[in-house]
N, C-alpha and C. Protein backbone atom coordinates (compact mmCIF):
# COMPACT_ATOMS: atom_id res chain seq x y z
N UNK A 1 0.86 -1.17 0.00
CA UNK A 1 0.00 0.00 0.00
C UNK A 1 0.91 1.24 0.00
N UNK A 2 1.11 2.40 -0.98
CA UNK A 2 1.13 3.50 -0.76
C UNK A 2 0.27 4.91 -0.86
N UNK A 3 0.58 4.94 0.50
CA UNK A 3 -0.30 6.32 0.47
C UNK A 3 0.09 8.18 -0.01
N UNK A 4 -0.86 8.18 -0.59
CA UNK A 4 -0.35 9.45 -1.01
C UNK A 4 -0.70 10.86 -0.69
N UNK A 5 -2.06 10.51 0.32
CA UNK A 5 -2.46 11.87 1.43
C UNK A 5 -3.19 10.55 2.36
N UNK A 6 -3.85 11.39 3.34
CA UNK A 6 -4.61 11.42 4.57
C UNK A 6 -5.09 12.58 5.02
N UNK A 7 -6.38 12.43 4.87
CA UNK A 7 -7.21 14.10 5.32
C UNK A 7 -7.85 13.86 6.33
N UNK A 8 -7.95 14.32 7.46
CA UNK A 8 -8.96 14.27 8.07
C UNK A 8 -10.10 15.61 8.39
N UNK A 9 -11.30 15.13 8.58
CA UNK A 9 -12.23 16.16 8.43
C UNK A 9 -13.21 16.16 9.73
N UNK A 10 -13.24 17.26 10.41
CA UNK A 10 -14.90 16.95 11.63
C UNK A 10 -16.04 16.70 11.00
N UNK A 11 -16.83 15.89 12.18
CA UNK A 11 -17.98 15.53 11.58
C UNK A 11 -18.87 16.68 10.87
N UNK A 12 -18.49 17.28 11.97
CA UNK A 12 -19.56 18.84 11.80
C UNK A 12 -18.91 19.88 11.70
N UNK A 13 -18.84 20.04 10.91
CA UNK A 13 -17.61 21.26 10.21
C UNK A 13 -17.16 21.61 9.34
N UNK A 14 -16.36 22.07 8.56
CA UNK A 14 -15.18 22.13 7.33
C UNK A 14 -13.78 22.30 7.77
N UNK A 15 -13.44 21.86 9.63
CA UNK A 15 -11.93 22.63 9.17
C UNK A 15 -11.32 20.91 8.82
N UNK A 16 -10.51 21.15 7.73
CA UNK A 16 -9.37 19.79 7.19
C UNK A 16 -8.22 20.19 7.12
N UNK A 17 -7.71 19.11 8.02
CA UNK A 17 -6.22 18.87 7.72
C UNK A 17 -5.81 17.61 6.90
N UNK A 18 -5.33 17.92 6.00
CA UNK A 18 -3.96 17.08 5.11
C UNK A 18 -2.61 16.78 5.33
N UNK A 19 -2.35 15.61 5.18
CA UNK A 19 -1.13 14.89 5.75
C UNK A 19 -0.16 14.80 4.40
N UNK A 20 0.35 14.97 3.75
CA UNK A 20 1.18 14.52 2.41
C UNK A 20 2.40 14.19 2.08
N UNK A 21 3.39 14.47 3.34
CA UNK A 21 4.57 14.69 3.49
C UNK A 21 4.92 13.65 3.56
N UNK A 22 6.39 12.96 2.89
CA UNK A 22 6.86 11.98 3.28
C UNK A 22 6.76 11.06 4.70
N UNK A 23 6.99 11.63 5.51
CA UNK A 23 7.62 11.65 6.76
C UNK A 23 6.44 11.22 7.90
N UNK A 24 5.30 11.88 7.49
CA UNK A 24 4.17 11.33 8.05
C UNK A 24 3.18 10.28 7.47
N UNK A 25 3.75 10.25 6.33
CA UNK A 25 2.79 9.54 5.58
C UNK A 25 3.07 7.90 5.94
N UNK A 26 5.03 7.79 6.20
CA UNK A 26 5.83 6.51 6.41
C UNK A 26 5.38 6.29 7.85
N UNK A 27 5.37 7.37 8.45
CA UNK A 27 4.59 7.04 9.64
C UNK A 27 3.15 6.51 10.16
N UNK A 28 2.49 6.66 9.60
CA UNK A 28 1.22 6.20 9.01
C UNK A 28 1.09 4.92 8.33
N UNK A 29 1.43 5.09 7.70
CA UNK A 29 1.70 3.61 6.80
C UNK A 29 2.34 2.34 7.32
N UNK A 30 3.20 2.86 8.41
CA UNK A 30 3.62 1.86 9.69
C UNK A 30 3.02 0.98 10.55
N UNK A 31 1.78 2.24 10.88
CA UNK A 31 0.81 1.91 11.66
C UNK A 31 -0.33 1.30 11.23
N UNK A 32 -0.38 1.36 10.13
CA UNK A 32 -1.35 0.79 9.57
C UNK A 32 -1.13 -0.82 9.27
N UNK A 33 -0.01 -0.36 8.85
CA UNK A 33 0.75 -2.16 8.31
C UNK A 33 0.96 -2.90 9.71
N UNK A 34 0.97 -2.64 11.15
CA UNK A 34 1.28 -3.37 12.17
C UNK A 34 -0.14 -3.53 13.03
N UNK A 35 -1.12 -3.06 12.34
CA UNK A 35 -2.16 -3.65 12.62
C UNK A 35 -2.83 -4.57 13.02
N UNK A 36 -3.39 -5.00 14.39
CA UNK A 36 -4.26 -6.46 14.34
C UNK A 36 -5.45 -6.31 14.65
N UNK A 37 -6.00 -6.99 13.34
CA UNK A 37 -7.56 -7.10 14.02
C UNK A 37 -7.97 -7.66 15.21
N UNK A 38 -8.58 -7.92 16.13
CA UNK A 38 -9.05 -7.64 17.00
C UNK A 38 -10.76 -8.61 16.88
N UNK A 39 -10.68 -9.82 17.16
CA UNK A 39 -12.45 -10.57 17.01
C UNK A 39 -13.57 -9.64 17.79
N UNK A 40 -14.29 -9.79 17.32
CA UNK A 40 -15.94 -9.36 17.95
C UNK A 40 -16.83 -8.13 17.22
N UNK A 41 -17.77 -7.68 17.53
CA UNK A 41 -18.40 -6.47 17.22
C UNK A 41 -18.02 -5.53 17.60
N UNK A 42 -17.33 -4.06 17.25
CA UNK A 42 -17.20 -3.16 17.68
C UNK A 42 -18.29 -2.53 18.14
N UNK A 43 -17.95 -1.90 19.68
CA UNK A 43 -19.16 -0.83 19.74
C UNK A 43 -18.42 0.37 20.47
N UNK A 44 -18.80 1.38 19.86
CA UNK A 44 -17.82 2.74 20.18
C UNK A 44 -18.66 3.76 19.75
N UNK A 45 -18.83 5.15 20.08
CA UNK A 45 -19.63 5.94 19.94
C UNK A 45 -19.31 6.18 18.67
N UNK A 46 -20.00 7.88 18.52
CA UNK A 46 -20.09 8.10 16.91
C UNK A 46 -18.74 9.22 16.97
N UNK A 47 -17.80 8.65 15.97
CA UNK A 47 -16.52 9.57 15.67
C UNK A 47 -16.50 10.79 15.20
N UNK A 48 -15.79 11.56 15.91
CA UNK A 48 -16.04 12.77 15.95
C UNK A 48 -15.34 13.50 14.37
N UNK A 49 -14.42 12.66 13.65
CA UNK A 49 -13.27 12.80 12.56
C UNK A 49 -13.85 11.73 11.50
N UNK A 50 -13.58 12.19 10.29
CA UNK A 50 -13.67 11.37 9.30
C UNK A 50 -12.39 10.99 8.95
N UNK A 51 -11.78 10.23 8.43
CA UNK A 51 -10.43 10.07 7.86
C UNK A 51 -10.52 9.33 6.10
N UNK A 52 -10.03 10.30 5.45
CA UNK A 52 -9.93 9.63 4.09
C UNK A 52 -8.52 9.49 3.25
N UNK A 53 -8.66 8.18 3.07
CA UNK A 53 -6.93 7.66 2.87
C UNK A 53 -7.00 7.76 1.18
N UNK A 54 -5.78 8.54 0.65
CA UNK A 54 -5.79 8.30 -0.82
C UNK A 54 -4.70 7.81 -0.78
């Protein structure tokens, strides 16, 4: 997987931040790749951030 932004946005809002930079992006991409799912149903309130990975 490479990523080439990460935006995140409030639910209720317009302010966005963009991630694009090398440096965070490898950082990100770290975290993502060392990932474990985790069995069962999630239940967690309603997120306050959207996150959209390009």
């Amino acid at each position: 997987m490479i990523l080439k932004a990460l935006v995140f946005q409030k639910q209720k809002g317009s302010n966005e931040i963009t991630f694009d930079d090398k440096e965070t992006l490898k950082a990100f991409q770290d975290i993502f790749s060392n990932a474990i799912r985790e069995p069962g149903i999630v239940d967690i309130a309603e997120p306050e951030f959207n996150m959209d990975v390009v």
